[in-house]
N, C-alpha and C. Protein backbone atom coordinates (compact mmCIF):
# COMPACT_ATOMS: atom_id res chain seq x y z
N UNK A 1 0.85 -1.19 0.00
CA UNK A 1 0.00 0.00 0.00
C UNK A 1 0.89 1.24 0.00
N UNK A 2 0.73 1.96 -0.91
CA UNK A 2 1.73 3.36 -1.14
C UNK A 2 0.78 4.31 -0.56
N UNK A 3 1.87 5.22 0.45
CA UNK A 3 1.23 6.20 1.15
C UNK A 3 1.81 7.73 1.00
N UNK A 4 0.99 8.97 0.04
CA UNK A 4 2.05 9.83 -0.27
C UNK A 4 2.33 10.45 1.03
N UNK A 5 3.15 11.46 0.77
CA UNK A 5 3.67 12.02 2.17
C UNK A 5 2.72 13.49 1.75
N UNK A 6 2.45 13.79 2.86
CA UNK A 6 2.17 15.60 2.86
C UNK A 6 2.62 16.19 1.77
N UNK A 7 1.80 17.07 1.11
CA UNK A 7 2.53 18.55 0.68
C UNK A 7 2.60 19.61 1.45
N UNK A 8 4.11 19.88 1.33
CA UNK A 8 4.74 20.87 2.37
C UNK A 8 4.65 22.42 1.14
N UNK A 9 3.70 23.27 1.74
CA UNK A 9 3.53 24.25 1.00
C UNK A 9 4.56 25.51 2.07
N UNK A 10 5.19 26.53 0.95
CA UNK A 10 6.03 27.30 1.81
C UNK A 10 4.85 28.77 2.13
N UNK A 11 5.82 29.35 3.54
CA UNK A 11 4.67 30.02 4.66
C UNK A 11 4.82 31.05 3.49
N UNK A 12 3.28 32.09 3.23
CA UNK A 12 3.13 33.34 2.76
C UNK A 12 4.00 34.36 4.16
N UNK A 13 4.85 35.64 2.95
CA UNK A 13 5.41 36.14 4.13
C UNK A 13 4.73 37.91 3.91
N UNK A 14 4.29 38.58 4.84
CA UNK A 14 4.12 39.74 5.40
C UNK A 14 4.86 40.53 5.82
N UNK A 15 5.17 42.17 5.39
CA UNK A 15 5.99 42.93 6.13
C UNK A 15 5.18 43.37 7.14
N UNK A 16 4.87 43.39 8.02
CA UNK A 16 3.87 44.25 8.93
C UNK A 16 4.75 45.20 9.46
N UNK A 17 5.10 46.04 9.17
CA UNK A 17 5.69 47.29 9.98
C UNK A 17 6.39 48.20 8.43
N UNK A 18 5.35 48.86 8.06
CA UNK A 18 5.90 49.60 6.89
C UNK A 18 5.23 50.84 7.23
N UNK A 19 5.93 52.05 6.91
CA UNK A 19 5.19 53.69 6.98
C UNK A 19 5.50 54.47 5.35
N UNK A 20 4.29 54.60 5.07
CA UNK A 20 4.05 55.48 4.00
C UNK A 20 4.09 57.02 3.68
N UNK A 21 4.13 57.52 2.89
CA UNK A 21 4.86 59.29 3.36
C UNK A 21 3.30 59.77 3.83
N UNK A 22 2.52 58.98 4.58
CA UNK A 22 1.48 59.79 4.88
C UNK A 22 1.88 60.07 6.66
N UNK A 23 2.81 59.11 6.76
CA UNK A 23 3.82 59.32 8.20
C UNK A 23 4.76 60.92 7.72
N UNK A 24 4.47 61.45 8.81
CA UNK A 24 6.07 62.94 8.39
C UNK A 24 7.23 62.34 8.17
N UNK A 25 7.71 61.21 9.38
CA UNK A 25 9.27 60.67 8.85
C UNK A 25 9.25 59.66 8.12
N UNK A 26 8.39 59.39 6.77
CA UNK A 26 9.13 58.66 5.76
C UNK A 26 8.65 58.84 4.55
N UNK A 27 9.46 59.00 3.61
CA UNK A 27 9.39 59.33 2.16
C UNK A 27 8.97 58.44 1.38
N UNK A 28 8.36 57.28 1.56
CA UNK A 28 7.66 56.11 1.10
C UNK A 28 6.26 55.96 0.24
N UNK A 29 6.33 56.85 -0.70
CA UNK A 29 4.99 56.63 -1.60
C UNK A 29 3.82 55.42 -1.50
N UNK A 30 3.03 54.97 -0.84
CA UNK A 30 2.03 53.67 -0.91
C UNK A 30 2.32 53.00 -1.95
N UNK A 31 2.38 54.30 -3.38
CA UNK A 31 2.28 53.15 -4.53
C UNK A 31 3.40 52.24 -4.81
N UNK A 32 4.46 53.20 -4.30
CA UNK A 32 6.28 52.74 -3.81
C UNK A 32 5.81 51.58 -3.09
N UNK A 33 5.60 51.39 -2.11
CA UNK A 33 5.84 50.72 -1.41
C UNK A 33 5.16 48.92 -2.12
N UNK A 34 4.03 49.33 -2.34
CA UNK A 34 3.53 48.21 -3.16
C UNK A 34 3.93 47.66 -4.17
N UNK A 35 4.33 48.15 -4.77
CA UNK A 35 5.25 47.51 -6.22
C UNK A 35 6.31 47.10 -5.73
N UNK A 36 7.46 47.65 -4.30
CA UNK A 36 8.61 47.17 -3.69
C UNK A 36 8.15 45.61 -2.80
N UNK A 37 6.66 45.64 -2.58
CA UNK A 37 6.64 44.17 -1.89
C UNK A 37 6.21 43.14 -2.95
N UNK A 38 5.87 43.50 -4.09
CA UNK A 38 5.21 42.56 -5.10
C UNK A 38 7.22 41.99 -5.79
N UNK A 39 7.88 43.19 -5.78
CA UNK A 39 9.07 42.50 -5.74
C UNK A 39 9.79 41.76 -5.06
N UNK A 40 9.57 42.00 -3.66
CA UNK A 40 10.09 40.97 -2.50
C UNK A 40 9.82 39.87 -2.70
N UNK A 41 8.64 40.10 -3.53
CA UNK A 41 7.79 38.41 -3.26
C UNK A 41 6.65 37.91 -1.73
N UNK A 42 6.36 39.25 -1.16
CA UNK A 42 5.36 39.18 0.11
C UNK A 42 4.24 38.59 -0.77
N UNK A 43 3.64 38.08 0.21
CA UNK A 43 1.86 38.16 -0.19
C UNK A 43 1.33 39.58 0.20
N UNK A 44 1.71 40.29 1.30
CA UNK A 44 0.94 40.93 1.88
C UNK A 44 1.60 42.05 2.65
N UNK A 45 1.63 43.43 3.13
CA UNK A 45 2.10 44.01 4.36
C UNK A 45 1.08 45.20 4.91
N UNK A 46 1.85 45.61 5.96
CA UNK A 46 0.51 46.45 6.43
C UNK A 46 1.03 47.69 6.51
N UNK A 47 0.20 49.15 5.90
CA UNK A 47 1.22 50.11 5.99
C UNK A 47 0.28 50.75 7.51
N UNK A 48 1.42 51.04 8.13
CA UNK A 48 1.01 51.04 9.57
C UNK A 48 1.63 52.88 9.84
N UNK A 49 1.53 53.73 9.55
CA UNK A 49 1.71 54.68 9.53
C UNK A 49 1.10 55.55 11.06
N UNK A 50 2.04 56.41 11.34
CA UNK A 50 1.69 56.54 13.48
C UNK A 50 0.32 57.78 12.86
N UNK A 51 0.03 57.25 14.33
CA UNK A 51 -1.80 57.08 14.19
C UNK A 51 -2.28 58.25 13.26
N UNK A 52 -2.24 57.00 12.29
CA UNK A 52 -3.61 56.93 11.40
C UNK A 52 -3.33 56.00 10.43
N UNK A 53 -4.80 55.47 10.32
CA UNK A 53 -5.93 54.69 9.89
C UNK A 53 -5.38 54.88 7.99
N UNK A 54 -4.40 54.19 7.19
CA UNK A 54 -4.19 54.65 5.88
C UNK A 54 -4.78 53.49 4.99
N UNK A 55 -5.94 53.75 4.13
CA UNK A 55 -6.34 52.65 3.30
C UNK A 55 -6.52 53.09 2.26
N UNK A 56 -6.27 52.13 1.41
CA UNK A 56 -5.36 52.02 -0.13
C UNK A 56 -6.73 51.77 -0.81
N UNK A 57 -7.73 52.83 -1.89
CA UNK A 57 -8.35 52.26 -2.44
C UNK A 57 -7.86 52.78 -4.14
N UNK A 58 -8.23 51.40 -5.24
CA UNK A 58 -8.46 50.71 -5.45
C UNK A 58 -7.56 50.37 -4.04
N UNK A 59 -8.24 48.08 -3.76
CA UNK A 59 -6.80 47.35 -2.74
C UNK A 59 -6.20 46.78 -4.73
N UNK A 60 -5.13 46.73 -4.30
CA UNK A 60 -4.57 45.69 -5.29
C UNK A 60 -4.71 44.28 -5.32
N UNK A 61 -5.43 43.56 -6.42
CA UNK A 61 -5.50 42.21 -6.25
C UNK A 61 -3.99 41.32 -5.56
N UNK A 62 -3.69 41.73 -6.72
CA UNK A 62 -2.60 40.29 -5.94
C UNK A 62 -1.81 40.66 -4.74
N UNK A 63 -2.23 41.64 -3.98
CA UNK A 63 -1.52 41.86 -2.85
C UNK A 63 -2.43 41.95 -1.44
N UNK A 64 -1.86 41.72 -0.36
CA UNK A 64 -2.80 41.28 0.82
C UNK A 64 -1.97 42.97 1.47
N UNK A 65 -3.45 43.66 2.24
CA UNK A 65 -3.32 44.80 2.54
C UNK A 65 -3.32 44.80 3.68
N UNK A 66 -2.95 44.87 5.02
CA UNK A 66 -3.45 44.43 6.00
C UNK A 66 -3.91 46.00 6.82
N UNK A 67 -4.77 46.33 7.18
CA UNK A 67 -4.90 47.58 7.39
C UNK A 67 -4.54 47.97 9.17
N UNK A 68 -3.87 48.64 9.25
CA UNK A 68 -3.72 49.42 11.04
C UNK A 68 -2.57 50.04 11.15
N UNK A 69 -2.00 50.59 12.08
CA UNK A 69 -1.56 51.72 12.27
C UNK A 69 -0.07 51.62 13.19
N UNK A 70 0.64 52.88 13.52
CA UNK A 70 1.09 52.57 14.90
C UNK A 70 1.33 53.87 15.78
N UNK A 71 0.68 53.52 16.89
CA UNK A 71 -0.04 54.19 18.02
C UNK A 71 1.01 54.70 18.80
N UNK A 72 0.88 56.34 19.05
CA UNK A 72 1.83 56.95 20.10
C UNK A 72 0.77 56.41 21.52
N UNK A 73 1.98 55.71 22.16
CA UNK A 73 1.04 55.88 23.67
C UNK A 73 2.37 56.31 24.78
N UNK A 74 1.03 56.42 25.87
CA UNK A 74 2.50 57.40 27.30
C UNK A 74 3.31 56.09 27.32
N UNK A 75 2.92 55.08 27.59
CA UNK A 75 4.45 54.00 27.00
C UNK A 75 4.91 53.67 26.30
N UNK A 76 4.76 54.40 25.00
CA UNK A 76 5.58 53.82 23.68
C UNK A 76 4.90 53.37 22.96
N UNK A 77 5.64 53.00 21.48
CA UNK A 77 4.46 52.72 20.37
C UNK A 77 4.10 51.28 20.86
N UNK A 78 2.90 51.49 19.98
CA UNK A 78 2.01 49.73 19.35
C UNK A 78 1.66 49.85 18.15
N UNK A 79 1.73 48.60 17.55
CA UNK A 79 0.91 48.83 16.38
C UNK A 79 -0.35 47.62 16.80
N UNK A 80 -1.38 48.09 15.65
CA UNK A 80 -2.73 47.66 15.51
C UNK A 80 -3.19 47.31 14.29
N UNK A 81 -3.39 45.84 14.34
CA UNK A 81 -2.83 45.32 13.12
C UNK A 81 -4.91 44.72 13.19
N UNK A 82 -5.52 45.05 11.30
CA UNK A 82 -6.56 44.49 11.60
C UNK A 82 -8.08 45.32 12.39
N UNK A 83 -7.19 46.59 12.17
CA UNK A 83 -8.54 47.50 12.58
C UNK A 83 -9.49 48.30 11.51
N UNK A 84 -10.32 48.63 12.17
CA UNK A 84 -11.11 49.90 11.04
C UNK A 84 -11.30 50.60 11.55
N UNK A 85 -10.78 51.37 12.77
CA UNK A 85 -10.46 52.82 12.67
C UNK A 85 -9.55 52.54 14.16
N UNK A 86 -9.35 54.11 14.82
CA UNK A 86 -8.23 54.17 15.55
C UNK A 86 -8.85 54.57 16.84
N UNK A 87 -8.11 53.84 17.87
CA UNK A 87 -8.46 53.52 19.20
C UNK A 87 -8.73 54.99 19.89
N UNK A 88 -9.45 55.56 20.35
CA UNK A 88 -9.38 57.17 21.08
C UNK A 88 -7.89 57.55 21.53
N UNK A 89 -7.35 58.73 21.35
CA UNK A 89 -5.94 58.49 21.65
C UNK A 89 -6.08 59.12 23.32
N UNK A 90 -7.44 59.55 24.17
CA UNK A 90 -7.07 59.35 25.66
C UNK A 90 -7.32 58.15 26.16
N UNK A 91 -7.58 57.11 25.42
CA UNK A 91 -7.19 55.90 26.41
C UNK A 91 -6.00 55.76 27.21
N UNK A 92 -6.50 54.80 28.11
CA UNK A 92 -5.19 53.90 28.67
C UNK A 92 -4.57 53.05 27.68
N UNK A 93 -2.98 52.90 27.67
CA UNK A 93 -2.51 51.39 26.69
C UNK A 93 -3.46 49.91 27.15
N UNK A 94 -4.00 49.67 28.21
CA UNK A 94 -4.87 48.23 28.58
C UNK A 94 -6.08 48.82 27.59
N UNK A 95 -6.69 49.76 27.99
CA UNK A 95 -7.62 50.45 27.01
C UNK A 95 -7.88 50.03 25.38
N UNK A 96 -6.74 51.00 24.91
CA UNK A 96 -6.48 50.84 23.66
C UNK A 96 -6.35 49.12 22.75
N UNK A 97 -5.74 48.47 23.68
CA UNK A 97 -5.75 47.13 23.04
C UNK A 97 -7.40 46.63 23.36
N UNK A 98 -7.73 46.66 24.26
CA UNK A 98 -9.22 46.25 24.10
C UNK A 98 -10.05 47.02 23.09
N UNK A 99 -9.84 48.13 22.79
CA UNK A 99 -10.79 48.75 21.68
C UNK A 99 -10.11 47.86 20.52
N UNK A 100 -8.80 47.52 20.53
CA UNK A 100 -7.91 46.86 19.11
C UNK A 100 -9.17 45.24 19.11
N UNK A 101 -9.06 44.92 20.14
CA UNK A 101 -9.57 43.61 20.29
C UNK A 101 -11.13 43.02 19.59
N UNK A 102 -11.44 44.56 20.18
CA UNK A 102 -13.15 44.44 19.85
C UNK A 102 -13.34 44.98 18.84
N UNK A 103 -12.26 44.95 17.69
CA UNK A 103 -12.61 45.42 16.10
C UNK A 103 -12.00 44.38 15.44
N UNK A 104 -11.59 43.39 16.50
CA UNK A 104 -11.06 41.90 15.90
C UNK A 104 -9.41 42.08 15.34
N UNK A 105 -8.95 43.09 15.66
CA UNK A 105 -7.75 43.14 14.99
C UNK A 105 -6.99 42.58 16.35
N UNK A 106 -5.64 43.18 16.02
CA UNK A 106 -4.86 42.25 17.13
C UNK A 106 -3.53 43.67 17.56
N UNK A 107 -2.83 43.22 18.77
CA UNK A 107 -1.81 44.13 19.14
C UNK A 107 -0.66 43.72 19.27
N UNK A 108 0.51 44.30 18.75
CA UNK A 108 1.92 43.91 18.54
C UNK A 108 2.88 44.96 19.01
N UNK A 109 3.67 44.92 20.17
CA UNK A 109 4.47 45.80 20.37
C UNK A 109 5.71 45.72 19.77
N UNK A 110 6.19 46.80 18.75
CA UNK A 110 6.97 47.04 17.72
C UNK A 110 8.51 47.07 18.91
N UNK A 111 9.85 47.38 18.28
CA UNK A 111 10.85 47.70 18.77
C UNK A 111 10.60 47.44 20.05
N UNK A 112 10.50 46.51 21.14
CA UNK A 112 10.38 46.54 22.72
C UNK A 112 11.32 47.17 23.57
N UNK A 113 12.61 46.87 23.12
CA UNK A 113 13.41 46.87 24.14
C UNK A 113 14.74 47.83 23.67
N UNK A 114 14.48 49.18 24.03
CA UNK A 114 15.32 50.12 23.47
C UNK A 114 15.57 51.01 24.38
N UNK A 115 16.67 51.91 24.25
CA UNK A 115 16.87 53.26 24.82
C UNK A 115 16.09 54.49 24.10
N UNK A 116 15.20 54.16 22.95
CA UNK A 116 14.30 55.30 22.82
C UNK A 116 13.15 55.57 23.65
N UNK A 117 12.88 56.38 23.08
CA UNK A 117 11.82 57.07 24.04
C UNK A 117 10.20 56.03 23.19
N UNK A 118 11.02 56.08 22.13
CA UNK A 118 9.53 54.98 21.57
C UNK A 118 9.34 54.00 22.05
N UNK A 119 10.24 53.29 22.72
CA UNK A 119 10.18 52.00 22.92
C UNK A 119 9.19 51.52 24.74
N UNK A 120 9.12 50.32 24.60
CA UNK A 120 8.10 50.06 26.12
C UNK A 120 8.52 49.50 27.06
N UNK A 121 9.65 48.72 26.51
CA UNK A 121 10.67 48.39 27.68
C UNK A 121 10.15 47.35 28.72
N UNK A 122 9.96 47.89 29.76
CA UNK A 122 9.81 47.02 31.11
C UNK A 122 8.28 47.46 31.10
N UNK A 123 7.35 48.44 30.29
CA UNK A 123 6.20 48.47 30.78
C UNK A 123 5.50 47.59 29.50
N UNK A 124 6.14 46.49 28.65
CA UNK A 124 5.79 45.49 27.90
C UNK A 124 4.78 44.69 28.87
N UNK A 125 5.58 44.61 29.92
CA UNK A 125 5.33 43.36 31.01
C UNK A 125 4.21 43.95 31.61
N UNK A 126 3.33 45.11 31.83
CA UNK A 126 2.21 45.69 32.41
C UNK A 126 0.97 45.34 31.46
N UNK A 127 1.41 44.66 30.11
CA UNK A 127 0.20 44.51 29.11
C UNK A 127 0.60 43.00 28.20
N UNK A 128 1.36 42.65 29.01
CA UNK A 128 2.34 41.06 28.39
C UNK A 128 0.73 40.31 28.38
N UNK A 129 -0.35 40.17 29.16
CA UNK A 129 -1.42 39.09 28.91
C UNK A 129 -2.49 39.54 27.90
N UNK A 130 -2.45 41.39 28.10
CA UNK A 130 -3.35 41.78 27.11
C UNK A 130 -2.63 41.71 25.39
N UNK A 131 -1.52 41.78 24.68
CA UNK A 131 -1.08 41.89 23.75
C UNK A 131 -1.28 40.38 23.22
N UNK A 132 -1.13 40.82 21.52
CA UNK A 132 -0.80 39.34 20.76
C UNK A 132 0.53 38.78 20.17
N UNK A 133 1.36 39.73 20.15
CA UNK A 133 2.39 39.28 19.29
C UNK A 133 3.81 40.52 20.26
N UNK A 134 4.80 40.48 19.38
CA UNK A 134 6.26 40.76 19.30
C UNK A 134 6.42 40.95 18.39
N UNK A 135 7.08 42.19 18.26
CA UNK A 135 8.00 42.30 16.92
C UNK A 135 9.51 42.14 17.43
N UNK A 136 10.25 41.50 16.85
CA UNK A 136 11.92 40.73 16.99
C UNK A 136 12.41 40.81 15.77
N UNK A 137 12.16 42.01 14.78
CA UNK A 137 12.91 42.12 13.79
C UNK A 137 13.47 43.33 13.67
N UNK A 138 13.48 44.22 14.72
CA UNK A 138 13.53 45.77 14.74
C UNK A 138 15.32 46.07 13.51
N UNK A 139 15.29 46.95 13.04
CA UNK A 139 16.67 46.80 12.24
C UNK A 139 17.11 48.30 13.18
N UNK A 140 16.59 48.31 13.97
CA UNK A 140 16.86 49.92 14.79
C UNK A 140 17.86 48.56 15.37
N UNK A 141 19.55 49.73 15.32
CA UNK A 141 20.51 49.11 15.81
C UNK A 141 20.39 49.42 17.59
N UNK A 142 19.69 50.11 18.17
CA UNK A 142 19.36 50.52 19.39
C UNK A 142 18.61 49.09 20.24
N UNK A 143 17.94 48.57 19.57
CA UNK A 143 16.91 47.16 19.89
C UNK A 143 17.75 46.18 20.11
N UNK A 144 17.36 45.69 21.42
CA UNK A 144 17.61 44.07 21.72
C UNK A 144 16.19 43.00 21.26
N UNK A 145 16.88 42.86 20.17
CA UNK A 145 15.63 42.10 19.23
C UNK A 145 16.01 40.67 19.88
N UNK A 146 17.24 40.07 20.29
CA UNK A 146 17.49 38.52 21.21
C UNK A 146 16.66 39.02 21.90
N UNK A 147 16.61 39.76 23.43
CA UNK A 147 15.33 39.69 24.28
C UNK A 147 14.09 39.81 24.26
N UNK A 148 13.96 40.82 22.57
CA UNK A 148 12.34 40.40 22.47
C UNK A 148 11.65 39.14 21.84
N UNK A 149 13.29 38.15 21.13
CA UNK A 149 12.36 36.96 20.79
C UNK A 149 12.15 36.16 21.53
N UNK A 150 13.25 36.68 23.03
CA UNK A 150 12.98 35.64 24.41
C UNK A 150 11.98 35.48 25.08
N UNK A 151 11.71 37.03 24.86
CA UNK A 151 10.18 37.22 25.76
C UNK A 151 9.01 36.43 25.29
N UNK A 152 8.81 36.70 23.86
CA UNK A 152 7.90 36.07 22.96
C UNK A 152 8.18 34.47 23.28
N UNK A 153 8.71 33.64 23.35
CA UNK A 153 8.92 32.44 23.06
C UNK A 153 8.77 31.95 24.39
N UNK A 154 9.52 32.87 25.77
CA UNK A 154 8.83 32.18 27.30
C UNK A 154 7.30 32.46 27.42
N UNK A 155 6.44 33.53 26.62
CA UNK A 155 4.87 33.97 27.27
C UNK A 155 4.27 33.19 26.36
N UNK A 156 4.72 32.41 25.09
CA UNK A 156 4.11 32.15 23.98
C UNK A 156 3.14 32.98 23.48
N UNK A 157 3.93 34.50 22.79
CA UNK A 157 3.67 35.52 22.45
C UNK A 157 4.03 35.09 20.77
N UNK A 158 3.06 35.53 19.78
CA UNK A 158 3.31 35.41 18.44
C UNK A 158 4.95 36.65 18.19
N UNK A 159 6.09 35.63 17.35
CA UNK A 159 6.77 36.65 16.92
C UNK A 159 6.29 37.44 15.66
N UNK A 160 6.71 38.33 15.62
CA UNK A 160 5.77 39.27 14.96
C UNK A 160 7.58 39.81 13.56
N UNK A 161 7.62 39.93 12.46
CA UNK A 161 8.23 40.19 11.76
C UNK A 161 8.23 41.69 11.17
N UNK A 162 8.94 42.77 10.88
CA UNK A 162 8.44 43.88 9.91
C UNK A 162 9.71 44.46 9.80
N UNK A 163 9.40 45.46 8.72
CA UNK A 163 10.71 46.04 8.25
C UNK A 163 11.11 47.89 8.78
N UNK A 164 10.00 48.11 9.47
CA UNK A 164 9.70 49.18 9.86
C UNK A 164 10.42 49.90 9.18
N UNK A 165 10.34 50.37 7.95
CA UNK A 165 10.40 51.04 6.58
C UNK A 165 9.88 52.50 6.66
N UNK A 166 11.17 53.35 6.47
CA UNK A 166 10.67 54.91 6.43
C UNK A 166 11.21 55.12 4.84
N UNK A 167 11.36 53.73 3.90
CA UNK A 167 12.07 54.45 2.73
C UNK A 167 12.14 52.94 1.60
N UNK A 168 12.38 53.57 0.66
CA UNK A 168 12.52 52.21 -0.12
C UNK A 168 13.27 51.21 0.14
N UNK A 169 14.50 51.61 0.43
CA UNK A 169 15.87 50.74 0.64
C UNK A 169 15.53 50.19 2.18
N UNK A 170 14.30 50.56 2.65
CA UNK A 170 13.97 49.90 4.38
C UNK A 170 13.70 48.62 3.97
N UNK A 171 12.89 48.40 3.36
CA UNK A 171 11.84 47.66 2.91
C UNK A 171 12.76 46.14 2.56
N UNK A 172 12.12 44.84 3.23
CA UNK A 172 12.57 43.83 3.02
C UNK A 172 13.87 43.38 4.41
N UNK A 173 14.03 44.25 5.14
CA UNK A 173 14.66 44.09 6.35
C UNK A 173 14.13 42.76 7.56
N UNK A 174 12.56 43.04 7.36
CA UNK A 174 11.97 42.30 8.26
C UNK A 174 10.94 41.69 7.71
N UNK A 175 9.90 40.31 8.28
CA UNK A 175 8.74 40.07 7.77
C UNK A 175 8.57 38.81 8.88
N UNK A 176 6.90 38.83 8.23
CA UNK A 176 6.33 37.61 9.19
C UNK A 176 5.96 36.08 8.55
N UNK A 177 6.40 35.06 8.60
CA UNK A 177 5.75 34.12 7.76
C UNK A 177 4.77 33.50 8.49
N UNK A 178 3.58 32.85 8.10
CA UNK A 178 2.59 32.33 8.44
C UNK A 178 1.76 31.62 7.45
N UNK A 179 1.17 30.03 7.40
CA UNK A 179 0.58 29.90 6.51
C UNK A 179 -1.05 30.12 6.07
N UNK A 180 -1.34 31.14 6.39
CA UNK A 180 -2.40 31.86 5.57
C UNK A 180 -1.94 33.04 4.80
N UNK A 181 -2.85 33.09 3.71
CA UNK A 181 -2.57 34.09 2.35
C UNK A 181 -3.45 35.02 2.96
N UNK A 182 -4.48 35.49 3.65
CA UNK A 182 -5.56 36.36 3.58
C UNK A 182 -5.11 37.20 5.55
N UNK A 183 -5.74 38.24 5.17
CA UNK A 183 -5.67 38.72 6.81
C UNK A 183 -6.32 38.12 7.77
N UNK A 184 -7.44 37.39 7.15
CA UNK A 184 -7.96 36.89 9.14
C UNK A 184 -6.91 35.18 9.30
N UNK A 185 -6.81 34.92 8.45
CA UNK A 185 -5.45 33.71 8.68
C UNK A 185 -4.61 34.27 8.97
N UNK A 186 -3.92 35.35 8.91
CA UNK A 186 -2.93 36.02 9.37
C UNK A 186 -3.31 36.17 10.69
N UNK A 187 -4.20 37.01 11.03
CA UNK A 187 -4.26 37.43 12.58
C UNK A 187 -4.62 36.84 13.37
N UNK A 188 -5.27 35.26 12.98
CA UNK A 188 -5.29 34.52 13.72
C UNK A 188 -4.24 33.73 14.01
N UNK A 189 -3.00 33.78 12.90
CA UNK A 189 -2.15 33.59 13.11
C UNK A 189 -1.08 33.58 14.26
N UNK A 190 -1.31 34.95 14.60
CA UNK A 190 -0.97 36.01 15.52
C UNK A 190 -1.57 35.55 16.75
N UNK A 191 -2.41 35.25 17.33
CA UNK A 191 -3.22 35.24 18.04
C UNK A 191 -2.61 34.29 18.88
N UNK A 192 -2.58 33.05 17.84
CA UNK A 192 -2.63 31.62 18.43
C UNK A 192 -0.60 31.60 18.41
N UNK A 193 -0.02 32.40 17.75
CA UNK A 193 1.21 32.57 18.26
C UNK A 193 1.88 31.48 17.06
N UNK A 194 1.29 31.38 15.66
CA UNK A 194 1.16 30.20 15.13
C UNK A 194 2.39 31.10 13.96
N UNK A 195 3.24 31.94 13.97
CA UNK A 195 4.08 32.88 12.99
C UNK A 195 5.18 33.06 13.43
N UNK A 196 6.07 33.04 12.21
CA UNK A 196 7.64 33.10 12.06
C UNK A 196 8.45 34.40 12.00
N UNK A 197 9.64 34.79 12.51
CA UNK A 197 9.84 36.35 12.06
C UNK A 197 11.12 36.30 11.74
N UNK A 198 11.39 36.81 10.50
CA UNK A 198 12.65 36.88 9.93
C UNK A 198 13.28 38.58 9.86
N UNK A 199 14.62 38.28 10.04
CA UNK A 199 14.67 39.66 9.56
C UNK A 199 16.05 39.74 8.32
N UNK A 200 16.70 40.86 8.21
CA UNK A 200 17.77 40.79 6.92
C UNK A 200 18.35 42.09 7.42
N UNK A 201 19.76 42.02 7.95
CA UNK A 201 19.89 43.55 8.16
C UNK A 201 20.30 44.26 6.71
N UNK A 202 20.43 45.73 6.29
CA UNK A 202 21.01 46.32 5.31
C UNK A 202 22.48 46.03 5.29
């Protein structure tokens, strides 16, 4: 009796951490940016531009859009991956991820562990049960991206991939693999902690 083996299909990969010049610090055209991931070879990325809500209409077929943002808060950024619009900015950070939650999207703290002022540092750990993911691809030479994939991997926190792109030549630094092609396979992805994160320095 012949028994085939599995087909091993390879993971669709995502930049989730890209900013479009609708951000002040980056010179990144949308339409730039989309034609630069259809070259990477992504399925998909999310232009996450600090708060606000940026959606691409026409979407482009063959590309997966993932829509959300990333959020100034009094502890440092988040992004919000999977929303349709933007959390009140006087919330609390516990706040804000529950408004993320209840629009079904999901929360990823970008760069964790830095000497910027962006970063969340030790107040990660004040929202470590409310969040979904990690980002551990930061190409900010300031980031201890080893401790944020440590963190992620002791809480069984999704690692979270992106290129956090203020420019063309950003782009392709970081990404997420996961095997769903579409965003709610993605963010459930995320969720269940079920995603890969690569990065590439320049």
């Amino acid at each position: 009796m012949n028994m085939e083996s599995p087909v091993k299909t390879r993971p669709y990969l995502f930049d989730l951490h890209v900013h479009s010049s609708r951000s002040q610090d980056s010179d990144l055209a949308p339409g730039v940016a989309i034609s630069r991931a259809r070259e990477l070879g992504l399925r998909g990325m999310a232009i996450t531009d600090h708060d606000r809500l940026t959606i691409i209409r026409p979407a482009p077929v063959d590309l997966v859009l993932v829509p959300g943002a990333e959020l100034s808060t009094e502890w440092g950024d988040l992004l919000a991956l999977g929303i349709s619009e933007l959390p009140g900015a006087d919330l609390s950070v516990p706040e804000m991820i529950v408004s993320i939650h209840s629009q079904g999207g999901v929360a990823v703290v970008p760069h964790p562990f830095s000497d910027a002022h962006y970063a969340m540092n030790e107040r990660l750990f004040d929202v470590l049960d409310l969040i979904d993911g990690i980002e551990v691809t930061s190409p900010k030479t300031s980031v201890d991206n080893r401790r944020a994939r440590q963190v992620a991997a002791q809480n069984r926190k999704a690692r979270v991939g992106g290129s956090d792109a203020h420019s063309l030549a950003d782009m392709g630094r970081g990404w997420t693999a996961c095997d769903s092609p579409d965003v709610a396979g993605l963010l459930d992805a995320i969720r269940n902690a079920r995603t890969q994160a690569f990065m590439r320095r320049p």
